[in-house]
Protein backbone atom coordinates (compact mmCIF):
# COMPACT_ATOMS: atom_id res chain seq x y z
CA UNK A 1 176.38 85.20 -8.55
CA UNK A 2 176.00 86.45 -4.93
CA UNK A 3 173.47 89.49 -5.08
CA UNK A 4 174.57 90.22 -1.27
CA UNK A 5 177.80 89.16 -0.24
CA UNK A 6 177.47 89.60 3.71
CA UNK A 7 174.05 88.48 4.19
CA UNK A 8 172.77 85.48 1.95
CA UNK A 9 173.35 83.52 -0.97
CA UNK A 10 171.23 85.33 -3.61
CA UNK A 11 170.30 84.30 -6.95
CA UNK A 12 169.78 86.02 -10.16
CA UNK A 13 167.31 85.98 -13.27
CA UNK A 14 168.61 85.85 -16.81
CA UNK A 15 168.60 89.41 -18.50
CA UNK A 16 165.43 91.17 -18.89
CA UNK A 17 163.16 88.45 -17.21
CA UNK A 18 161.47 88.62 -13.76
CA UNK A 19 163.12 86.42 -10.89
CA UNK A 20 160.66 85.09 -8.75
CA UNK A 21 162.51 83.29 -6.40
CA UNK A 22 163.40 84.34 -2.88
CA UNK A 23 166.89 83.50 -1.83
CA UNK A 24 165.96 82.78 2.07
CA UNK A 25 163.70 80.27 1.32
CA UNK A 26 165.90 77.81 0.22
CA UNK A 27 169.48 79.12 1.18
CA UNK A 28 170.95 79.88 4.65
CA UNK A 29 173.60 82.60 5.39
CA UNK A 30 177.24 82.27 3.15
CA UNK A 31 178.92 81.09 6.45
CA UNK A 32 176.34 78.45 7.26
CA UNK A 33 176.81 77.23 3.74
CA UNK A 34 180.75 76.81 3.47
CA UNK A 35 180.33 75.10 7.32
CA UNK A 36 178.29 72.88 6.14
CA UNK A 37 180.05 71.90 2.65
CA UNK A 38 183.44 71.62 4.99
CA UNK A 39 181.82 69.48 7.02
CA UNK A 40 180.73 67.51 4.32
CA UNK A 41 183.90 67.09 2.63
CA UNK A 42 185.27 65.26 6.09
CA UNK A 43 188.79 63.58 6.35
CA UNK A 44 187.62 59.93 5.89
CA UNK A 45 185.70 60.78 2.56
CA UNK A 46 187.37 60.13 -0.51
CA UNK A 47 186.55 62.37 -3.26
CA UNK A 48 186.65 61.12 -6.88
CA UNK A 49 190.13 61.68 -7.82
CA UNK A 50 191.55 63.20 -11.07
CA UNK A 51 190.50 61.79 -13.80
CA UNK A 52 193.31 63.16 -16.25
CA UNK A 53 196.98 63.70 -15.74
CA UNK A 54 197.39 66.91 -16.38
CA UNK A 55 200.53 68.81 -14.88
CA UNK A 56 200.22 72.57 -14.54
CA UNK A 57 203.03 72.55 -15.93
CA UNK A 58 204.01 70.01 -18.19
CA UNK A 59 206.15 70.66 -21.05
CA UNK A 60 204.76 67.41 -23.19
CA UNK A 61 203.69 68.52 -26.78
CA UNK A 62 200.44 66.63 -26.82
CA UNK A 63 199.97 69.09 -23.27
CA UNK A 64 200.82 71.86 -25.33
CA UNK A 65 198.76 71.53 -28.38
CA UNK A 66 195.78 71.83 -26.15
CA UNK A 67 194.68 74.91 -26.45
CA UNK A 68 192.90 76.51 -22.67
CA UNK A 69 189.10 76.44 -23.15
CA UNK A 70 186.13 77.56 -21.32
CA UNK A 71 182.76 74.91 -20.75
CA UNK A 72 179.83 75.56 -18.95
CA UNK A 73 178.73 73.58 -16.24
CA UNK A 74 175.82 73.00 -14.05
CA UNK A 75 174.81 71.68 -10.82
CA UNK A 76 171.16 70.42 -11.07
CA UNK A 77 168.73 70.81 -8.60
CA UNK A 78 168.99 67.59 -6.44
CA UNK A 79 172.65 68.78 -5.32
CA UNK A 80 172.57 72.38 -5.98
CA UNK A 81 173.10 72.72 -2.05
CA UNK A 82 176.42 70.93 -2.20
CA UNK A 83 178.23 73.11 -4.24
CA UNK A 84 180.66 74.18 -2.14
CA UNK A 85 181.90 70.28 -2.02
CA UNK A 86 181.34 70.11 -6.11
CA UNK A 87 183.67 73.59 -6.15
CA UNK A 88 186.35 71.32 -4.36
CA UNK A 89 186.31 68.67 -6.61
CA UNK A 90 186.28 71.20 -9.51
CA UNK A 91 189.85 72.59 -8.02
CA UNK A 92 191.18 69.01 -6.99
CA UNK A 93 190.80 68.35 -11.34
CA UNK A 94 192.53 71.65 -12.08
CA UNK A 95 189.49 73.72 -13.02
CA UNK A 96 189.14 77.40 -12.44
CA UNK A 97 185.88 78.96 -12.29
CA UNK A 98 185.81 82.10 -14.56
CA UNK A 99 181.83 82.47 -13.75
CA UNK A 100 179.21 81.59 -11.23
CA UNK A 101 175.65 82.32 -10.46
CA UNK A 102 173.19 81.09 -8.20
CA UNK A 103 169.95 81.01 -10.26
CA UNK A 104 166.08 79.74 -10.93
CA UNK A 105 165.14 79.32 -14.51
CA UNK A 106 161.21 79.60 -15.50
CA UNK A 107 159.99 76.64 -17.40
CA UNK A 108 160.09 78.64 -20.87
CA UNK A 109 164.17 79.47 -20.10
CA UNK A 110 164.67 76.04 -19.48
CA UNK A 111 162.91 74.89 -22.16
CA UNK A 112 164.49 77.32 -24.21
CA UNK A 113 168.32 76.10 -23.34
CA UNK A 114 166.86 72.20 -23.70
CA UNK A 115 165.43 72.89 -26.72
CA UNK A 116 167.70 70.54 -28.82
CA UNK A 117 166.32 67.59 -26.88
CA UNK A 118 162.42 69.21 -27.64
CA UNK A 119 161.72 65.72 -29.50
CA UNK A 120 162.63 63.82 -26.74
CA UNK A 121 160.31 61.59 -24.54
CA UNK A 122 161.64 63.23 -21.40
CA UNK A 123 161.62 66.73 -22.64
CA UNK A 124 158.71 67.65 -20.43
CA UNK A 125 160.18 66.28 -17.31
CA UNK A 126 163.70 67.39 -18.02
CA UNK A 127 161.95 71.12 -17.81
CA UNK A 128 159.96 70.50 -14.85
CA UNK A 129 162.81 69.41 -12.80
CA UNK A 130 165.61 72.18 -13.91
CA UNK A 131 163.21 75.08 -13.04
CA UNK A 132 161.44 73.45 -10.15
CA UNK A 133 164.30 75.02 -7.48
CA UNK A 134 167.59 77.09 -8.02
CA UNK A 135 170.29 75.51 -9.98
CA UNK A 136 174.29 76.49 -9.89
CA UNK A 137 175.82 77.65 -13.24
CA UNK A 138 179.25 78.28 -13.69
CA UNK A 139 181.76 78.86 -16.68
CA UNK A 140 184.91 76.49 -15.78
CA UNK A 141 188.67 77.00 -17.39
CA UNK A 142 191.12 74.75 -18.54
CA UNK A 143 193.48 72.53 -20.82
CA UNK A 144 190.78 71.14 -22.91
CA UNK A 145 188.48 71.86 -20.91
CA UNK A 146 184.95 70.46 -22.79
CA UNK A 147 186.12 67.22 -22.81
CA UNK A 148 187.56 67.09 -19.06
CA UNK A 149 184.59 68.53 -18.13
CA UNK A 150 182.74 65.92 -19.37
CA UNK A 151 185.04 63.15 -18.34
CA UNK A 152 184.75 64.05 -14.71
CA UNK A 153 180.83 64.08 -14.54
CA UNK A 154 180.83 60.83 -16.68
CA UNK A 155 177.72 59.69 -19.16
CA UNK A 156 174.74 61.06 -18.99
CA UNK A 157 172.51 58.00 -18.60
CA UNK A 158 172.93 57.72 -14.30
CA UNK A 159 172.99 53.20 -14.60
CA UNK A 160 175.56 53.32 -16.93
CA UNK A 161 178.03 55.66 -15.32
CA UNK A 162 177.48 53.94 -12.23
CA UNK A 163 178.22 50.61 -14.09
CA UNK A 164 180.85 51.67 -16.44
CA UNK A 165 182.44 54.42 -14.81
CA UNK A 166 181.84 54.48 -10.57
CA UNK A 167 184.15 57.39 -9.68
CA UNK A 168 182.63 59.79 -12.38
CA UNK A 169 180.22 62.57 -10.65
CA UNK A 170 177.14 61.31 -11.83
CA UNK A 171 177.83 58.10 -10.76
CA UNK A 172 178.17 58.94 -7.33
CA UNK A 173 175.60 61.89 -7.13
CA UNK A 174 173.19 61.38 -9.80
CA UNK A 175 169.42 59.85 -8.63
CA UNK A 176 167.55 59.10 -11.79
CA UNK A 177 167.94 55.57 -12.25
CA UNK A 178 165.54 54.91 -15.14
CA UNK A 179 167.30 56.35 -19.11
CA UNK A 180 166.23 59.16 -18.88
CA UNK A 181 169.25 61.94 -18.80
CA UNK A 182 167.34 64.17 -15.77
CA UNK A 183 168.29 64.07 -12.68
CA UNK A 184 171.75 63.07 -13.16
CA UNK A 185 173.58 65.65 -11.11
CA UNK A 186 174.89 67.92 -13.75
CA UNK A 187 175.44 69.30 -17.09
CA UNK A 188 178.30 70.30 -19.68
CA UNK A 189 178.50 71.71 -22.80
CA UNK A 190 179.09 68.60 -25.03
CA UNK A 191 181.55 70.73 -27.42
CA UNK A 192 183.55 74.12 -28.02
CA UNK A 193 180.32 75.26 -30.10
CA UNK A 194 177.88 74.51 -27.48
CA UNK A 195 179.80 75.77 -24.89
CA UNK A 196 180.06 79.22 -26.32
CA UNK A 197 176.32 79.49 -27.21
CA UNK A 198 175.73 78.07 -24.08
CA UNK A 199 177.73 80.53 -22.11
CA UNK A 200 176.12 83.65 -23.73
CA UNK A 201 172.85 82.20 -22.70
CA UNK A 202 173.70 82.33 -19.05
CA UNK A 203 176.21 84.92 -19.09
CA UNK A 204 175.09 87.18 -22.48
CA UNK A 205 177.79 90.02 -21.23
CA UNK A 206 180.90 87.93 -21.03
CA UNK A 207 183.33 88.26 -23.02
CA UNK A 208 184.59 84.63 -22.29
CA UNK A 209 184.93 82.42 -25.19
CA UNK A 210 184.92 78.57 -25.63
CA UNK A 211 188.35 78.51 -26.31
CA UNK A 212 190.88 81.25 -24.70
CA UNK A 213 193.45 83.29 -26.71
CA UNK A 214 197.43 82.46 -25.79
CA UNK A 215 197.09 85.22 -22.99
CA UNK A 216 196.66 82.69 -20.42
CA UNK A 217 199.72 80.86 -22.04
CA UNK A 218 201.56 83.97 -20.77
CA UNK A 219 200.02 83.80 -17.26
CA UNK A 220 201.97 80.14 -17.22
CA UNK A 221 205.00 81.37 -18.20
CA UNK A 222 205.07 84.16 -15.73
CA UNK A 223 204.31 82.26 -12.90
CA UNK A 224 206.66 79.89 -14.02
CA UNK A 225 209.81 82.57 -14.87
CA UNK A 226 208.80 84.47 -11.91
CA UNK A 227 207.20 82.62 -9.05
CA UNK A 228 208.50 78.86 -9.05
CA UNK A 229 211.87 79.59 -8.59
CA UNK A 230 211.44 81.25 -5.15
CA UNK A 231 208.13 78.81 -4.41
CA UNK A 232 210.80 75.45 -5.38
CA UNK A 233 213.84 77.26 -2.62
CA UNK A 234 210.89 77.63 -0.04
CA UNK A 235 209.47 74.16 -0.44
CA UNK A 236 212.83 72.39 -0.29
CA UNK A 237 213.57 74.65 2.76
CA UNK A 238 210.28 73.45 4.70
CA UNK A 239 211.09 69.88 3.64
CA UNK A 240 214.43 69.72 5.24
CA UNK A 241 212.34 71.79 8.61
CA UNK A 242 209.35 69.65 8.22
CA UNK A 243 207.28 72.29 10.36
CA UNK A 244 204.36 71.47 12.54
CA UNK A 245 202.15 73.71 10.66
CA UNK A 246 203.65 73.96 7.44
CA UNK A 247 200.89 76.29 5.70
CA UNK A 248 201.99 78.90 8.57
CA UNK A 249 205.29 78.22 8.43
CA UNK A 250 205.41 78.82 4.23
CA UNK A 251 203.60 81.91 4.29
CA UNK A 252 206.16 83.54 7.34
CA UNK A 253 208.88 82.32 4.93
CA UNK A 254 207.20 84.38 2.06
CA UNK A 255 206.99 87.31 4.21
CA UNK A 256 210.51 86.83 5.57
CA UNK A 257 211.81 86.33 1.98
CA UNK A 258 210.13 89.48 0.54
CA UNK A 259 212.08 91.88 3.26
């Protein structure tokens, strides 16, 4: 969550807890930031493409028995500064980003979150390293959206994804290379359950839920009824033009169309 829009990227502490953390340490200006995660997603890169077919619009029944969801996701530590360039790839799988915040957790919050893997050998570490420096939290939207989620980032275990699944996020960003499930990039609620308990944890005032009512069923059919016809007559038009600039040269046409 940005505390101040036209100065710096701030952070935020979890209800009712003291935030230590001071934003310009770690974080330049807003500006600097996007430059530099525009940069970094350069024209010879290839980002990890979509990992699921899924058509905005598709009429299949499978597509429609899948009911919009919400996970949440995290950026850990070790690429928190590239989430501009994660926020692309989020939008390149069809994810929309309901909630964000820019935050530090104190060992007890993260140990409180983790606290399912409490018996675990790495439990300690895990802790250390998610409250050492901010991390990026956001609440992402979508057709079945837990298991995308979790698709796209890949398995937890860094070696295997890289082995067994190469264009998966973790793959390509995670650095722990031992079993351990640490530094691997980035987390997601592993079902509809845990995403909801997780998202109150971060987010205890929204009223976002794991799995979203047929509203945004509604949205889709709007845009659909209302939008694509004109959208379709202006594409085909710029097709047959094929425009220098055809971003300019579509939004003139909107304006143009709307007089």
């Amino acid at each position: 969550m940005f505390r101040d829009g036209s100065d710096s990227l701030g952070t935020r502490s979890l209800p009712g807890r003291e935030q230590s953390w001071s934003s310009s340490s770690v974080c330049s200006t807003i500006a600097e930031q996007q430059n530099t995660a525009y940069d970094l997603v350069s024209s010879h890169e290839i980002l990890p493409v979509s990992l699921s077919d899924v058509s905005f619009f598709n009429e299949d029944e499978d597509d429609r028995d899948r009911a919009f969801q919400c996970t949440l996701a995290i950026i850990k530590p070790e690429i928190a500064n590239l989430m501009y360039k994660v926020e692309c790839i989020m939008a390149q799988n069809g994810f929309i980003i309901k909630e964000k915040a820019v935050l530090r957790l104190s060992r007890d919050q993260a140990a409180e979150f983790y606290d399912e893997h409490a018996l675990a050998p790495y439990f300690a570490k895990l802790v250390d390293h998610m409250s050492e420096v901010p991390i990026v939290v956001y609440v992402l939207s979508k057709r079945n959206c837990v298991e995308e989620w979790l698709r796209l980032i890949g398995p937890a275990n860094v070696s295997r994804a890289k082995r067994l699944f190469p264009v998966s996020l973790r793959a390509i960003y995670g650095t722990e290379l031992g079993p351990d499930p640490v530094a691997n990039a980035f987390h997601g609620s592993d079902s509809p359950a845990a995403a909801e308990r997780e998202i109150k944890f971060f987010f205890p005032n929204s009223k976002v839920d794991s799995t979203i009512d047929s509203g945004d069923d509604d949205v889709v059919q709007y845009i659909k009824d209302t939008m694509m016809p004109t959208i379709s007559e202006g594409l085909t038009e710029m097709f047959n033009i094929l425009p220098q600039d055809p971003l300019r040269w579509f939004g003139n046409w909107l304006l143009t169309k709307g007089k």
